[in-house]
Protein backbone atom coordinates (compact mmCIF):
# COMPACT_ATOMS: atom_id res chain seq x y z
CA UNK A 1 -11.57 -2.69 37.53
CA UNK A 2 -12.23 -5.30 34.34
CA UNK A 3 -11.99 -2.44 32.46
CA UNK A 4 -8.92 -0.59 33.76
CA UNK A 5 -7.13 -3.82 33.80
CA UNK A 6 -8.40 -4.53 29.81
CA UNK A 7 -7.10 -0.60 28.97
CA UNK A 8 -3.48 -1.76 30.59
CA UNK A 9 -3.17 -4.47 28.84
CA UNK A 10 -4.15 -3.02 25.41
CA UNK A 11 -1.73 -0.40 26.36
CA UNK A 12 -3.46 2.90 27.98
CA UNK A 13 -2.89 4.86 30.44
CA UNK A 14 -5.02 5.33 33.63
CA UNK A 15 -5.76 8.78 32.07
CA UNK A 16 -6.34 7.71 28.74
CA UNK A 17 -8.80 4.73 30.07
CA UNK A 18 -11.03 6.79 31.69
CA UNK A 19 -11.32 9.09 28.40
CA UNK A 20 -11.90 5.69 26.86
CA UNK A 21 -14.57 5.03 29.13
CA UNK A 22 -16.18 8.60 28.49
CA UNK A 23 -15.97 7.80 24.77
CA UNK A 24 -17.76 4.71 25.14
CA UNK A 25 -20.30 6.41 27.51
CA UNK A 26 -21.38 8.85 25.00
CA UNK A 27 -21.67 6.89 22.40
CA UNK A 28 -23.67 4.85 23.74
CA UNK A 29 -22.57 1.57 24.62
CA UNK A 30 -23.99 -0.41 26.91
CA UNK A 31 -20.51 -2.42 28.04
CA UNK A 32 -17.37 -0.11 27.75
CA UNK A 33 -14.82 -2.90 27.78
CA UNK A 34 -16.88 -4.43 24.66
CA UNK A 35 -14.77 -1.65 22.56
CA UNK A 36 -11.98 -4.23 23.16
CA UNK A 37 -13.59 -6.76 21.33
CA UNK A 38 -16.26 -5.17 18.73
CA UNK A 39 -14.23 -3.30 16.02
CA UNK A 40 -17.54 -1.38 15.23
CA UNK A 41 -17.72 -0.21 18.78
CA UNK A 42 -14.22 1.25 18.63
CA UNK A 43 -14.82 2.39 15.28
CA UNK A 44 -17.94 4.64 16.94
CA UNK A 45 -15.68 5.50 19.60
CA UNK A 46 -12.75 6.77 17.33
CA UNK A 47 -15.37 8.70 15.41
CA UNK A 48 -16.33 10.47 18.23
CA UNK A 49 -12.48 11.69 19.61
CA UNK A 50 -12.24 12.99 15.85
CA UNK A 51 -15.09 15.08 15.52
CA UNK A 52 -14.51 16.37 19.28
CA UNK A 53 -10.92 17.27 18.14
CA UNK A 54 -12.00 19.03 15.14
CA UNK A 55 -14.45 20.18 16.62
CA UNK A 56 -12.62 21.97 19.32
CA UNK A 57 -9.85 23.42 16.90
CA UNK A 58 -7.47 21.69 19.39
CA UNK A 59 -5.63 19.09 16.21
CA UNK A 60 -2.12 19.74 17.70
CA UNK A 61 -2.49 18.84 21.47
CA UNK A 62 -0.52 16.05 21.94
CA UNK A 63 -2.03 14.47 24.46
CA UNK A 64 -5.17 13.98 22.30
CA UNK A 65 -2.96 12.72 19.22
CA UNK A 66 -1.35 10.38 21.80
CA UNK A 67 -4.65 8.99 22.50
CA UNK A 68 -5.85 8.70 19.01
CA UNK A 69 -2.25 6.83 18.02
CA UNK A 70 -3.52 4.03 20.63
CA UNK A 71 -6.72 3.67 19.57
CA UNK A 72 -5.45 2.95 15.93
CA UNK A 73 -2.79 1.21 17.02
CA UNK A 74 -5.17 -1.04 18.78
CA UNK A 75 -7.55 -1.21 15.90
CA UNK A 76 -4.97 -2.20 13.48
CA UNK A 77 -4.12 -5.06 15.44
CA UNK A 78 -7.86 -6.42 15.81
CA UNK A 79 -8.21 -5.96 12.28
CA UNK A 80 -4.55 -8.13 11.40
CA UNK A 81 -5.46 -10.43 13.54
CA UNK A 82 -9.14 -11.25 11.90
CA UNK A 83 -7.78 -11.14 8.64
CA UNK A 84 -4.55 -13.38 9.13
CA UNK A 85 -7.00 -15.91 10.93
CA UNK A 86 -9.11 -16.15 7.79
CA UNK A 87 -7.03 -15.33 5.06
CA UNK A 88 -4.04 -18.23 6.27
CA UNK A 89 -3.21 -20.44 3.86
CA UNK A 90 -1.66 -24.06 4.67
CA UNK A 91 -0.29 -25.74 1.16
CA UNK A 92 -0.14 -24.87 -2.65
CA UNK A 93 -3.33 -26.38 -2.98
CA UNK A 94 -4.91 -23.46 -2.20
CA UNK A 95 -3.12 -20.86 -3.90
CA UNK A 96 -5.05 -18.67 -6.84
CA UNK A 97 -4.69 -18.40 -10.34
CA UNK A 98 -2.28 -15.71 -10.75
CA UNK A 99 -0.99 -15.38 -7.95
CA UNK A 100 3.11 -13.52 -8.20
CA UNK A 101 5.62 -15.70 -7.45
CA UNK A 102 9.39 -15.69 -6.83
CA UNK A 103 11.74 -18.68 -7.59
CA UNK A 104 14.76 -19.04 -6.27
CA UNK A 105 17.75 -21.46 -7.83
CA UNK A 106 20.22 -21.79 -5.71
CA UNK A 107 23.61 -20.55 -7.00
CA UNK A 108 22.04 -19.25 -9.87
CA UNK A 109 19.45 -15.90 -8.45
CA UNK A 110 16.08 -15.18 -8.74
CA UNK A 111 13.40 -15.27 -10.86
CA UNK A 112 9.76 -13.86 -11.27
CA UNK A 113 7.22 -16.19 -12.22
CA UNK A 114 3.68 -16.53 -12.01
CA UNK A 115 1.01 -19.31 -11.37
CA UNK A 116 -0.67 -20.12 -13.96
CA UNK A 117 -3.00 -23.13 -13.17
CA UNK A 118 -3.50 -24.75 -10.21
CA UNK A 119 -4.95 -28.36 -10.16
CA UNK A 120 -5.31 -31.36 -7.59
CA UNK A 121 -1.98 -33.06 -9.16
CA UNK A 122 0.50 -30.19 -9.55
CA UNK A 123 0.85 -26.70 -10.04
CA UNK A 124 1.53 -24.68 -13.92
CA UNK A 125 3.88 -21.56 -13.27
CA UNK A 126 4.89 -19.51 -16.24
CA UNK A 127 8.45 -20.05 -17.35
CA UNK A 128 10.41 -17.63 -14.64
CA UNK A 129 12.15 -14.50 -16.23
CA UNK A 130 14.81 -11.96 -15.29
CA UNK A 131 15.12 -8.92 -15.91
CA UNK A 132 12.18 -9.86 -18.21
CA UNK A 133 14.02 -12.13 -20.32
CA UNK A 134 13.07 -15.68 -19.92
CA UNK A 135 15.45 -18.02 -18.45
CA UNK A 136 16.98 -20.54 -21.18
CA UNK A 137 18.19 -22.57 -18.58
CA UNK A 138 16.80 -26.36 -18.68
CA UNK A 139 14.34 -26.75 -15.74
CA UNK A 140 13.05 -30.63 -15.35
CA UNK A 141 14.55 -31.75 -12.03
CA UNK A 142 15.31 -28.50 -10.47
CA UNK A 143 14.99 -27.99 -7.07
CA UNK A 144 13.79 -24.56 -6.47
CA UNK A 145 12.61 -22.39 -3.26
CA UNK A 146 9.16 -20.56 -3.96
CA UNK A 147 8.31 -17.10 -2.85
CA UNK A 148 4.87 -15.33 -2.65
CA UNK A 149 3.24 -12.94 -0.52
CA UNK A 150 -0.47 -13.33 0.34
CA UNK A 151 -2.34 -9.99 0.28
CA UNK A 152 -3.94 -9.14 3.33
CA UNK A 153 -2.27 -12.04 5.09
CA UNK A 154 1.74 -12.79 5.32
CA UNK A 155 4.72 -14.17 2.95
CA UNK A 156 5.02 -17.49 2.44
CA UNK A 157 8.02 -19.60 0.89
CA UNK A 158 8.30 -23.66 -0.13
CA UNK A 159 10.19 -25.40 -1.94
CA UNK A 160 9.43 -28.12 -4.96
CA UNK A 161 10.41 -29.53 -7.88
CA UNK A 162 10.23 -28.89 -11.12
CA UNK A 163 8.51 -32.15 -13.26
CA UNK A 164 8.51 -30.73 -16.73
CA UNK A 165 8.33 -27.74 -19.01
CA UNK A 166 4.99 -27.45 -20.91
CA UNK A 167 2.60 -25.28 -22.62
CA UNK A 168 -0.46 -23.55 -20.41
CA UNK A 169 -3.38 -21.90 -21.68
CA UNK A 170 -0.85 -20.27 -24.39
CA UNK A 171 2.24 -19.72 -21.97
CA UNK A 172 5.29 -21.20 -22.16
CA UNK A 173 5.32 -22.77 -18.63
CA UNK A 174 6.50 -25.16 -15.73
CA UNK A 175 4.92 -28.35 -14.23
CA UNK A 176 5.76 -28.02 -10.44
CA UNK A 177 4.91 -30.36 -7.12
CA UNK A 178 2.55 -29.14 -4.76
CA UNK A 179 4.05 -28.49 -1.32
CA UNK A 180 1.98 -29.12 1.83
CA UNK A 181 4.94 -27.62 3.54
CA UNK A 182 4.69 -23.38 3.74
CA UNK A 183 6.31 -21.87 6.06
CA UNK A 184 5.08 -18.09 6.90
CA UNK A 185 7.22 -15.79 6.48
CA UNK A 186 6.56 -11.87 7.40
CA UNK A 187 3.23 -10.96 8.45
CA UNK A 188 1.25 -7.87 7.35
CA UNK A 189 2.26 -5.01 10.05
CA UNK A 190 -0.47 -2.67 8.84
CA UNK A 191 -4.16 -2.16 6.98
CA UNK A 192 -3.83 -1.17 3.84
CA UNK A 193 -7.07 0.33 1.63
CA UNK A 194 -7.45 0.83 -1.90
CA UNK A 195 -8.21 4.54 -3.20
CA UNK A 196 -7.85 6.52 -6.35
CA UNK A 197 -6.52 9.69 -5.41
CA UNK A 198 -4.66 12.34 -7.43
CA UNK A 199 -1.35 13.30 -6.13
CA UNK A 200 2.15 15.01 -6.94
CA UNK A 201 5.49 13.06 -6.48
CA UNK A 202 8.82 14.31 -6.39
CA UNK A 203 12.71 13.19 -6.07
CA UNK A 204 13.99 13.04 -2.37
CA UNK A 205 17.61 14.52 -2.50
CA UNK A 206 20.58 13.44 -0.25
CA UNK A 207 19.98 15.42 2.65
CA UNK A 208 16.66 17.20 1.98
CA UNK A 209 13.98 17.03 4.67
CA UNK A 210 11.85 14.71 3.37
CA UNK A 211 8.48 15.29 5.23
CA UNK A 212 8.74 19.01 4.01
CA UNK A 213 5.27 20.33 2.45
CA UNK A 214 6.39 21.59 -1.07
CA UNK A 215 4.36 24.75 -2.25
CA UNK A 216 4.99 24.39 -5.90
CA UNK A 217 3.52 21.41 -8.35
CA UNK A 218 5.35 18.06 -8.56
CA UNK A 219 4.95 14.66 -10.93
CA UNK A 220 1.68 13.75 -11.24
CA UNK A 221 0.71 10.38 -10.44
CA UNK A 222 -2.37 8.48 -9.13
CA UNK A 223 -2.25 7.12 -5.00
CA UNK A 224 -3.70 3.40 -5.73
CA UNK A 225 -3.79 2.30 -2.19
CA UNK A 226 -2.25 3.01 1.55
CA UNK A 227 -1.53 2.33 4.48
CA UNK A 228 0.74 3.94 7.70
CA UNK A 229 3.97 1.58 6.99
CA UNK A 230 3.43 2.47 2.61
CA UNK A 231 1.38 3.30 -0.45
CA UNK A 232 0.90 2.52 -4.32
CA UNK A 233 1.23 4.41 -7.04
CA UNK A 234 0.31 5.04 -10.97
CA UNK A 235 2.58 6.79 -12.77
CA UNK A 236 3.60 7.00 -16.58
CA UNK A 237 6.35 5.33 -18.29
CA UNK A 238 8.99 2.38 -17.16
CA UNK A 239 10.02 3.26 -13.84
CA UNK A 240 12.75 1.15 -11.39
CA UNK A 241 13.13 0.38 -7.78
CA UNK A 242 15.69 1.81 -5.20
CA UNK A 243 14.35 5.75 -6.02
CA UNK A 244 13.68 7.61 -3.07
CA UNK A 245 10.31 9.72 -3.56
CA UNK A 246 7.93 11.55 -1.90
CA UNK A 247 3.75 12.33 -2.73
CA UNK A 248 1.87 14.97 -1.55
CA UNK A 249 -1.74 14.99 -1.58
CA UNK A 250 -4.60 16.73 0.65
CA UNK A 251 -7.05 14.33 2.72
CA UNK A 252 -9.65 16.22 4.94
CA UNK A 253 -8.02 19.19 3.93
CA UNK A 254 -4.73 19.03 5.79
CA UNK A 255 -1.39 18.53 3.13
CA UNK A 256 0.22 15.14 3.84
CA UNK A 257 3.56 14.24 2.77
CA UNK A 258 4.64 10.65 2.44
CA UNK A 259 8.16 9.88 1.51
CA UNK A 260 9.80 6.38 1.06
CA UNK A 261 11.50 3.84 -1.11
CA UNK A 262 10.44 2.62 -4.19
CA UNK A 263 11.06 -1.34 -3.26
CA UNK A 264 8.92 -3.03 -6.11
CA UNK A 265 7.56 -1.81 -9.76
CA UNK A 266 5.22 -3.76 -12.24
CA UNK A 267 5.26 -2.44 -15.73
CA UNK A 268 3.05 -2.65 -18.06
CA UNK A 269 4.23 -2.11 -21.66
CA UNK A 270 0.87 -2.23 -23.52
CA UNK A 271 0.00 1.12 -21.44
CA UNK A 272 3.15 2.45 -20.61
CA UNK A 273 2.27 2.93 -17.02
CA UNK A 274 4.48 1.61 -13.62
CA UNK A 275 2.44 0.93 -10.31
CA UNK A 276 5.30 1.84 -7.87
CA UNK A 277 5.08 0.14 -4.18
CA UNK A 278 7.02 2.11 -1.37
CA UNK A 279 7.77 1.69 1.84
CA UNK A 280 7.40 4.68 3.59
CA UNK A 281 9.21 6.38 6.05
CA UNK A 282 8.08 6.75 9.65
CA UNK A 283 5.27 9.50 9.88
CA UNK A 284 4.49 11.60 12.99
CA UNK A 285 2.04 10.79 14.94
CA UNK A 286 -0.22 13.03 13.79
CA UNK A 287 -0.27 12.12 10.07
CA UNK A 288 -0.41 8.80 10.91
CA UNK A 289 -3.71 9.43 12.60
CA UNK A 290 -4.69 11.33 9.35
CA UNK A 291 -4.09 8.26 7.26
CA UNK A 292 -5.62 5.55 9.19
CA UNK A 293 -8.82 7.76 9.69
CA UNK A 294 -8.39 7.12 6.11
CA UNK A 295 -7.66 3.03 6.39
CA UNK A 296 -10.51 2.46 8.76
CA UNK A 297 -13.16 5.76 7.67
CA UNK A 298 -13.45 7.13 10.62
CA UNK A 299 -13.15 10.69 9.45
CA UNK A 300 -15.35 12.70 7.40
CA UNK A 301 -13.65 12.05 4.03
CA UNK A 302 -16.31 13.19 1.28
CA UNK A 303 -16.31 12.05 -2.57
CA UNK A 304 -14.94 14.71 -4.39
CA UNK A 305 -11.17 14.80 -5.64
CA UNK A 306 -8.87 16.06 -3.03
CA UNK A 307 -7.23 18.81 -5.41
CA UNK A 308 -9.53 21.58 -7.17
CA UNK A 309 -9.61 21.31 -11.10
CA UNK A 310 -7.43 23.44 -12.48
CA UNK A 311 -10.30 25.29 -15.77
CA UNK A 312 -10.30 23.94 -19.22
CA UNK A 313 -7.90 26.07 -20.70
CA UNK A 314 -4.94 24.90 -18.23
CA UNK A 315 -6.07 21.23 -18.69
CA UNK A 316 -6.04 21.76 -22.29
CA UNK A 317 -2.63 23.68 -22.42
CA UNK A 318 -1.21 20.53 -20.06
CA UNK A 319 -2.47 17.97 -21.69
CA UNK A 320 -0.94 18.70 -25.39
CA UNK A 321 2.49 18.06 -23.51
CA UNK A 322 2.38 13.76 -22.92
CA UNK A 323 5.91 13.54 -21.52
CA UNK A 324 6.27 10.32 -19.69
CA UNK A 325 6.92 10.52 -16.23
CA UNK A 326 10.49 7.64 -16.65
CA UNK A 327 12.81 7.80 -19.71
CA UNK A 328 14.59 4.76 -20.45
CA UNK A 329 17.11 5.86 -17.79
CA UNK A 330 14.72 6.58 -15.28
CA UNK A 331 13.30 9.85 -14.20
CA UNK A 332 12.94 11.93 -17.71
CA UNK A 333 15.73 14.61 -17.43
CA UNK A 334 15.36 17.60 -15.17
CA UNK A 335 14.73 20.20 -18.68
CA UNK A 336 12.10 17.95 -19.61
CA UNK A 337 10.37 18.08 -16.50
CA UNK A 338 9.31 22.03 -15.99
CA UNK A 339 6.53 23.33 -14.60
CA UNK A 340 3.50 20.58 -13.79
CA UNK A 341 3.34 18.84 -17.24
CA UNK A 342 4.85 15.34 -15.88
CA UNK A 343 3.73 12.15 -16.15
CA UNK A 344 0.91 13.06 -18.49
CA UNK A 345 0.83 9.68 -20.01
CA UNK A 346 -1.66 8.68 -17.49
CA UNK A 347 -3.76 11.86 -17.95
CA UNK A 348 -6.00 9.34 -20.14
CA UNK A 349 -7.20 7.79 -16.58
CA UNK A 350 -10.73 8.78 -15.86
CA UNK A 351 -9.74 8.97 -12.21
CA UNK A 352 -6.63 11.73 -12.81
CA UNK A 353 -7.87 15.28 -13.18
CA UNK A 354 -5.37 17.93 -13.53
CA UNK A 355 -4.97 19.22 -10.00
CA UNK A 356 -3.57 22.75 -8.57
CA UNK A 357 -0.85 23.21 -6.36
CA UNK A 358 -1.31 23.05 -2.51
């Protein structure tokens, strides 16, 4: 009854419990309703439903897909949960070296900035920039509201004063108060991992069906890290927010599609390469199973790249054509995107071989 009651709470069906309990059965643990508590326990148990599903040929009953959703839906929470407990932060104090920042003025807009140095009596931000020109504006005695987002963990925002303008380790910078006011913002919703995976990207048209598995080559560009709710991305040149895009890439062999909204972009000009962060759009269940089997490795996922090489002479042939994935403009015109030679300014990453088509 303990663990019927513990399966109802977590959100399972009578059904789907006692498959739970069979899981837990054959794998081996002792205490089934532990699998609520142990994230290794579910992890085993998880496993198990995936190899039985491929196993059985059976990847598109729903009922089974249904199941797995749950299960990852409950593991995502247990691991949030852990890692907002320890990752929490409480003032300024214990913020990092580097950490991104955003600094509003009010009236005036906002401003990226960075921290710089953090010591007992204040905190050194770099002078804040838009549209990567450095404000001009005089700073001592500004009140400002500070932004920053805590990986793993949750936003945060406070607000301070600036105290002077100063030099820091080279950088033209700001001398702020520490807060021992934050107030937490939005909280992760999902697990993210980091990966270096190969993958083609492509424009999302008004009205095109955006989950659509495309059969011929797109943009190159290099999947940094992902989760069910987004993903990162390498790419060549300057890019900008507000593009909607789609990657396609292969993960235990099945094509996924991911599309989304660009809604962040760091640039940097001594490589001429953009990470791109996007928020994707919602996935069906069952490729959302397929990427957190990915988040939490609970599928068989082996080493090698997840496209085949194309041979030497295509590589070669590609490779003597380093257009950049963004013009000034943006995208680099359509006529100067043909074919799969895109983006090949990041070809020079060890991790980016020159993939076929799916």
């Amino acid at each position: 009854m303990q663990f019927l009651s513990k399966s109802r709470d977590a959100g399972f069906t009578i059904k789907e419990a006692e498959a739970l309990r069979r899981l837990a059965v054959n794998c081996g643990i002792d205490e089934a309703i532990s699998i609520f508590s142990s994230s290794d326990e579910l992890d085993m148990c998880i496993r198990a439903l995936v190899q039985e599903v491929e196993a059985s040929g059976k990847e598109d009953v729903h009922e089974t897909q249904e199941l797995l959703f749950k299960m990852y839906d409950y593991r995502q929470k247990m691991e949030i949960g852990g890692a907002m407990d320890k990752k929490a932060i409480s003032n300024t104090l214990q913020m990092k070296n580097g950490q991104m920042l955003k600094v509003l003025v009010a009236g005036v807009g906002v401003f990226k900035s960075q921290l710089v140095k953090n010591t007992s009596g204040y905190m050194t931000i770099s002078r804040p920039a838009k549209n990567s020109k450095i404000s001009v504006r005089e700073w001592p005695g500004t009140l400002v509201s500070v932004y920053f987002w805590l990986e793993d963990d949750a936003g945060y925002v406070f607000d301070t004063e600036v105290k002077d303008e100063v030099y820091s380790l080279g950088i033209l910078s700001l001398k702020v108060s520490h807060s021992f006011t934050l107030s937490r913002t939005q909280k992760r919703k999902s697990v993210r991992t980091k990966v270096s995976m190969p993958a083609f990207m492509y424009l999302v048209g008004e009205g095109e069906a955006h989950h659509k598995i495309e059969t011929s080559p797109g943009v190159k560009c290099m999947l940094e890290d992902i989760s069910d709710t987004g993903y990162a991305v390498t790419v060549g040149g300057k890019a900008s927010d507000g593009l909607r895009i789609k990657i396609q890439f292969e993960l235990n062999d099945a094509a996924i599609c991911m599309s989304g909204t660009v809604r962040s972009v760091v640039y940097r000009e001594d490589i001429d390469r953009s990470v791109m962060h996007i928020e994707a759009d919602p996935l069906s269940m069952e490729v959302r199973n397929h990427i957190l089997g990915k988040v939490f490795g609970t599928t068989d996922d082996d080493d090698d790249l997840p496209f085949r090489i194309l041979d030497d002479v295509a590589v070669n042939a590609a490779t003597s054509l380093p257009i950049p994935l963004f013009s000034d403009n943006g995208f680099a015109p359509q006529n100067e995107r043909k074919g799969t030679t895109i983006g090949l300014s990041i070809v020079e990453d060890d991790r980016l071989r020159y993939p076929d088509p799916l």
